[in-house]
Protein backbone atom coordinates (compact mmCIF):
# COMPACT_ATOMS: atom_id res chain seq x y z
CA UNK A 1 85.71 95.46 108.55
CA UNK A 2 89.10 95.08 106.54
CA UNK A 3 90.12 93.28 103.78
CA UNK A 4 91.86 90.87 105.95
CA UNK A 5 89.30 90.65 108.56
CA UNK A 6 87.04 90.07 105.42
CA UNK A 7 89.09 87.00 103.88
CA UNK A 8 89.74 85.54 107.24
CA UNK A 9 85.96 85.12 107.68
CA UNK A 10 85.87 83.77 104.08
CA UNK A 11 88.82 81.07 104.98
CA UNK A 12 86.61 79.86 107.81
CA UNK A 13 83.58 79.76 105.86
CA UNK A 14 85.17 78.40 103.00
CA UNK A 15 86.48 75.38 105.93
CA UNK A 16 83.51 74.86 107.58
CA UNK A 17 81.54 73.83 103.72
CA UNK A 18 84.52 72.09 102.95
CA UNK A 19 84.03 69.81 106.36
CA UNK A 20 80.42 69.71 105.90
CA UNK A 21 80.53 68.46 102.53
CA UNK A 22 82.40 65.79 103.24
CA UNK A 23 80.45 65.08 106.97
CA UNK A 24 77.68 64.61 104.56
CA UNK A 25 79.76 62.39 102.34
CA UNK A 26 79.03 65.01 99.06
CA UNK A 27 82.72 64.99 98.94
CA UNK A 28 85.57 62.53 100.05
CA UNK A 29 88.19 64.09 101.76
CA UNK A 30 90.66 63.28 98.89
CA UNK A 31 88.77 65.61 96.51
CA UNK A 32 88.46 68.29 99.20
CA UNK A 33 91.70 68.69 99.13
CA UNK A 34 92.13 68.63 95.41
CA UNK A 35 89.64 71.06 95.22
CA UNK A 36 91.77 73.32 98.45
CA UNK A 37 94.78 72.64 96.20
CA UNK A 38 93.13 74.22 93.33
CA UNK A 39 91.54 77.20 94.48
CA UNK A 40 95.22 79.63 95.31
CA UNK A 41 96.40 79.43 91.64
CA UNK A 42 92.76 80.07 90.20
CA UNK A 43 92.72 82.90 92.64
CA UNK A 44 96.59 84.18 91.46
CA UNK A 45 95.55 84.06 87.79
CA UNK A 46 92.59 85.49 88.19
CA UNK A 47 93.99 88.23 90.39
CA UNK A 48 97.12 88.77 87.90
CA UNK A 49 94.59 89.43 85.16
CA UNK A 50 92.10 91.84 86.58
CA UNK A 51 94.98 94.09 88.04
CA UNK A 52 96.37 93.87 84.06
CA UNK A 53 93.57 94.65 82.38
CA UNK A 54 93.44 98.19 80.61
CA UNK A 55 90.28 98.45 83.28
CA UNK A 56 92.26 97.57 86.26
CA UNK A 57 95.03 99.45 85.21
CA UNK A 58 92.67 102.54 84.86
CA UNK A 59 91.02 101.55 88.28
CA UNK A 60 94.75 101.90 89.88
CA UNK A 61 95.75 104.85 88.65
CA UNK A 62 92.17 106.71 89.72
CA UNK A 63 92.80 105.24 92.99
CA UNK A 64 96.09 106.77 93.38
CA UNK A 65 95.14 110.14 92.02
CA UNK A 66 92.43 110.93 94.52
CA UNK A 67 94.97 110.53 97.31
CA UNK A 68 97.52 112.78 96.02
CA UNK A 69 97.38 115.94 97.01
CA UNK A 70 100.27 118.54 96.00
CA UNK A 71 102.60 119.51 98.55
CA UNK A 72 102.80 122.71 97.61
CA UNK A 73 100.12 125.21 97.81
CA UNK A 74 98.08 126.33 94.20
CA UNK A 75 97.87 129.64 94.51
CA UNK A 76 96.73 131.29 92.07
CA UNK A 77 96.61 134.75 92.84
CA UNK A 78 99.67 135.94 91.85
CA UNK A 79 100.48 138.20 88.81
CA UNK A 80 103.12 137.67 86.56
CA UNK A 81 105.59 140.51 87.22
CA UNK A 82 107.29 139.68 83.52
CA UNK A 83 107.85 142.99 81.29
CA UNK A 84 107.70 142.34 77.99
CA UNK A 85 110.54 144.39 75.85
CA UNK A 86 110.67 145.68 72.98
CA UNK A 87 109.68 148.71 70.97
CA UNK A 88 106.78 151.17 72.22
C-alpha cells in the first residue's frame, strides 16, 4: 500500500468518525467542522518541524545516501604508474 493509498483510507476514516460523532450528537456539525478546519495547519506545522529537526534532517540525508550509487565504477585494482624523481 502507498502513502497515498494510505492517507486516502485515513481521509475516509477520519469522515466516517466525524459523521458518526455527530449522528450520535457527541458533536454538532458546527464544531466538526471547526475541528476539519483545524486539523491541515496542525498537520503543516507539525510536518514543517519534524522534516527541520537536526533528526529529520539526519533521517533525509540517510535516505538519500542509500540510493546513490556512483556512476562510475570503484575499481580499485589499479596501480599507480607515478615515478617518483629524484636522486638514487
Amino acid at each position: 500500500m502507498t502513502q497515498d493509498q494510505l492517507l486516502a483510507v485515513l481521509r475516509q476514516l477520519l469522515s466516517f468518525a466525524g459523521g458518526f460523532a455527530v449522528a450520535r450528537g457527541w458533536l454538532t456539525n458546527e464544531q466538526l467542522t471547526a475541528i476539519a478546519g483545524l486539523i491541515p495547519p496542525v498537520v503543516a506545522i507539525w510536518w514543517v518541524w519534524r522534516r527541520s529537526s537536526p533528526s529529520g534532517q539526519i533521517a533525509a540525508v540517510a535516505a538519500m545516501s542509500a540510493s546513490w550509487r556512483p556512476s562510475i565504477p570503484m575499481d580499485r585494482s589499479y596501480r599507480s604508474t607515478a615515478t617518483v624523481r629524484g636522486g638514487a
